[in-house]
Protein backbone atom coordinates (compact mmCIF):
# COMPACT_ATOMS: atom_id res chain seq x y z
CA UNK A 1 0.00 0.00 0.00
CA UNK A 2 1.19 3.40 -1.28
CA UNK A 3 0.90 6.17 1.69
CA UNK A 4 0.68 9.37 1.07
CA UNK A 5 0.71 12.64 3.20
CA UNK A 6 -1.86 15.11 1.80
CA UNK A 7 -4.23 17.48 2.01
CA UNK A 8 -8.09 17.34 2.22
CA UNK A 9 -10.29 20.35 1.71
CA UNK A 10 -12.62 20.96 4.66
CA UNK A 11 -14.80 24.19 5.24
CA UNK A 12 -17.73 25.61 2.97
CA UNK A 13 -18.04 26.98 -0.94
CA UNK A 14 -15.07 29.84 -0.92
CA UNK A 15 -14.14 29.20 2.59
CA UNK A 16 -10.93 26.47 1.81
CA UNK A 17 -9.58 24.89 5.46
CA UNK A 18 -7.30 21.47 4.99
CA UNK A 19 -6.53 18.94 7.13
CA UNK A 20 -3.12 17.25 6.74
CA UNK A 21 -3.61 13.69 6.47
CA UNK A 22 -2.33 10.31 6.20
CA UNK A 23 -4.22 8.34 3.44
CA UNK A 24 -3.66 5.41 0.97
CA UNK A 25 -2.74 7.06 -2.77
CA UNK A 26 -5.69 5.38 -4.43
CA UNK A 27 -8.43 6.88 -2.08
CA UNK A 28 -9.73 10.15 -3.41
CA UNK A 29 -8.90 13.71 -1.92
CA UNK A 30 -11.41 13.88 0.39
CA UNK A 31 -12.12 10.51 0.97
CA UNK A 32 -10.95 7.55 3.59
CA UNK A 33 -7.50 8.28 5.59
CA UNK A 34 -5.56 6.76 7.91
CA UNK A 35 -4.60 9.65 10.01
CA UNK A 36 -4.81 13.39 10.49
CA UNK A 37 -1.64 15.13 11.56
CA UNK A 38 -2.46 18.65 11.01
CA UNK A 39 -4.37 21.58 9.75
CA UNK A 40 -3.79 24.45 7.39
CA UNK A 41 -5.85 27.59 7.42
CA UNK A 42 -5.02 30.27 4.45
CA UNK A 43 -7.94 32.43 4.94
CA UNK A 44 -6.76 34.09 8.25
CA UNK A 45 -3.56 36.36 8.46
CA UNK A 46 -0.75 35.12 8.83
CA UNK A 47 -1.91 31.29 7.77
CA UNK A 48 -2.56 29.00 10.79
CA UNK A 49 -1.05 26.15 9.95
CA UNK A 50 -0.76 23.56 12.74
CA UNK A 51 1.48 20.17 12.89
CA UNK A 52 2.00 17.21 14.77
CA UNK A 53 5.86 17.15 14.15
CA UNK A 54 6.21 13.34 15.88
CA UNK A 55 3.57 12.02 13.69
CA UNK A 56 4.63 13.54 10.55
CA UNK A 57 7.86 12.47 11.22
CA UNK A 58 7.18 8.48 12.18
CA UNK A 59 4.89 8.81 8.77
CA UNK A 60 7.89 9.89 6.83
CA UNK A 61 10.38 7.35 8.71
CA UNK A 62 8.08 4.52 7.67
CA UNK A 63 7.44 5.56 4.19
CA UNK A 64 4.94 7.60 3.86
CA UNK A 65 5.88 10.22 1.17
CA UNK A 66 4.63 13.81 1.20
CA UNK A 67 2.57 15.77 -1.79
CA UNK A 68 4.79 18.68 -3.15
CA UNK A 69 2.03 21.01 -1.07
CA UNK A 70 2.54 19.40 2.03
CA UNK A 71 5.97 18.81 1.87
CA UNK A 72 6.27 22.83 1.85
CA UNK A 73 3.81 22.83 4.69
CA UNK A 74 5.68 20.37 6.60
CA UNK A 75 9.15 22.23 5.72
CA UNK A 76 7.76 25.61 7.00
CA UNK A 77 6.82 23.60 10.15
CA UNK A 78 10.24 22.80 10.80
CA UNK A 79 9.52 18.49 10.68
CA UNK A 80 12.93 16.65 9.41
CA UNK A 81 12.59 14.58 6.60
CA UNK A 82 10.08 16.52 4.21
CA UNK A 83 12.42 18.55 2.02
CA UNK A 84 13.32 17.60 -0.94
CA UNK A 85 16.31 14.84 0.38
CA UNK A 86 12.70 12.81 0.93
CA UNK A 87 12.26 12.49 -2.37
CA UNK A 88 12.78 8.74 -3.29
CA UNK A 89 12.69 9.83 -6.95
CA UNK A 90 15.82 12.11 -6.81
CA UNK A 91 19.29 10.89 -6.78
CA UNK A 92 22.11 12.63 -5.47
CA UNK A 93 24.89 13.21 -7.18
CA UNK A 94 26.70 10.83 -4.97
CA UNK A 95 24.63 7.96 -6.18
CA UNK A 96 24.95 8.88 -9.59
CA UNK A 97 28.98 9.06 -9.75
CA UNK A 98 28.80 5.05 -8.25
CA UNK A 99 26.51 4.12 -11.26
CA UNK A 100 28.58 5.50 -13.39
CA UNK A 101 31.82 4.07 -12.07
């Protein structure tokens, strides 16, 4: 099973709030998920945005891989783990030298 961290829209017509969740990558946006570790509020200023860093964090350790939105929210949260060395689809230059040695 493919986990993914994400966001799901909560709140009414032109009033966006999101919940940072946990959920299976075949479930639909708003649909079933495993866990919420956070919320995100744009409409008020400055943006409340709200994180369980432990969570997020034992998500990431075990697999779980962050969308490209909340892997900014999760940077600008300060949680280890969701910038872009999480990416399993990048390879560091590093890497790339020993394949081509």
């Amino acid at each position: 099973m493919a986990v993914r961290i994400r966001l799901t829209r909560t709140g009414a017509a032109k009033q966006p709030h999101y919940r940072l969740v946990v959920a299976d990558s075949r479930s639909p946006r708003d649909g079933r998920f495993i866990e919420i570790i956070g919320h995100y509020n744009p409409r008020v200023d400055p943006p409340e945005l709200v994180v369980d860093a432990e969570k997020a964090a034992e998500w990431i350790k075990r697999g779980a891989r962050p969308s490209e939105t909340a892997r900014a929210l999760l940077a600008k949260a300060g949680v280890g783990g969701a910038g872009k060395a999480a990416q399993s689809d990048e390879v560091s230059e590093e890497e790339a030298e020993s394949v081509r040695d």
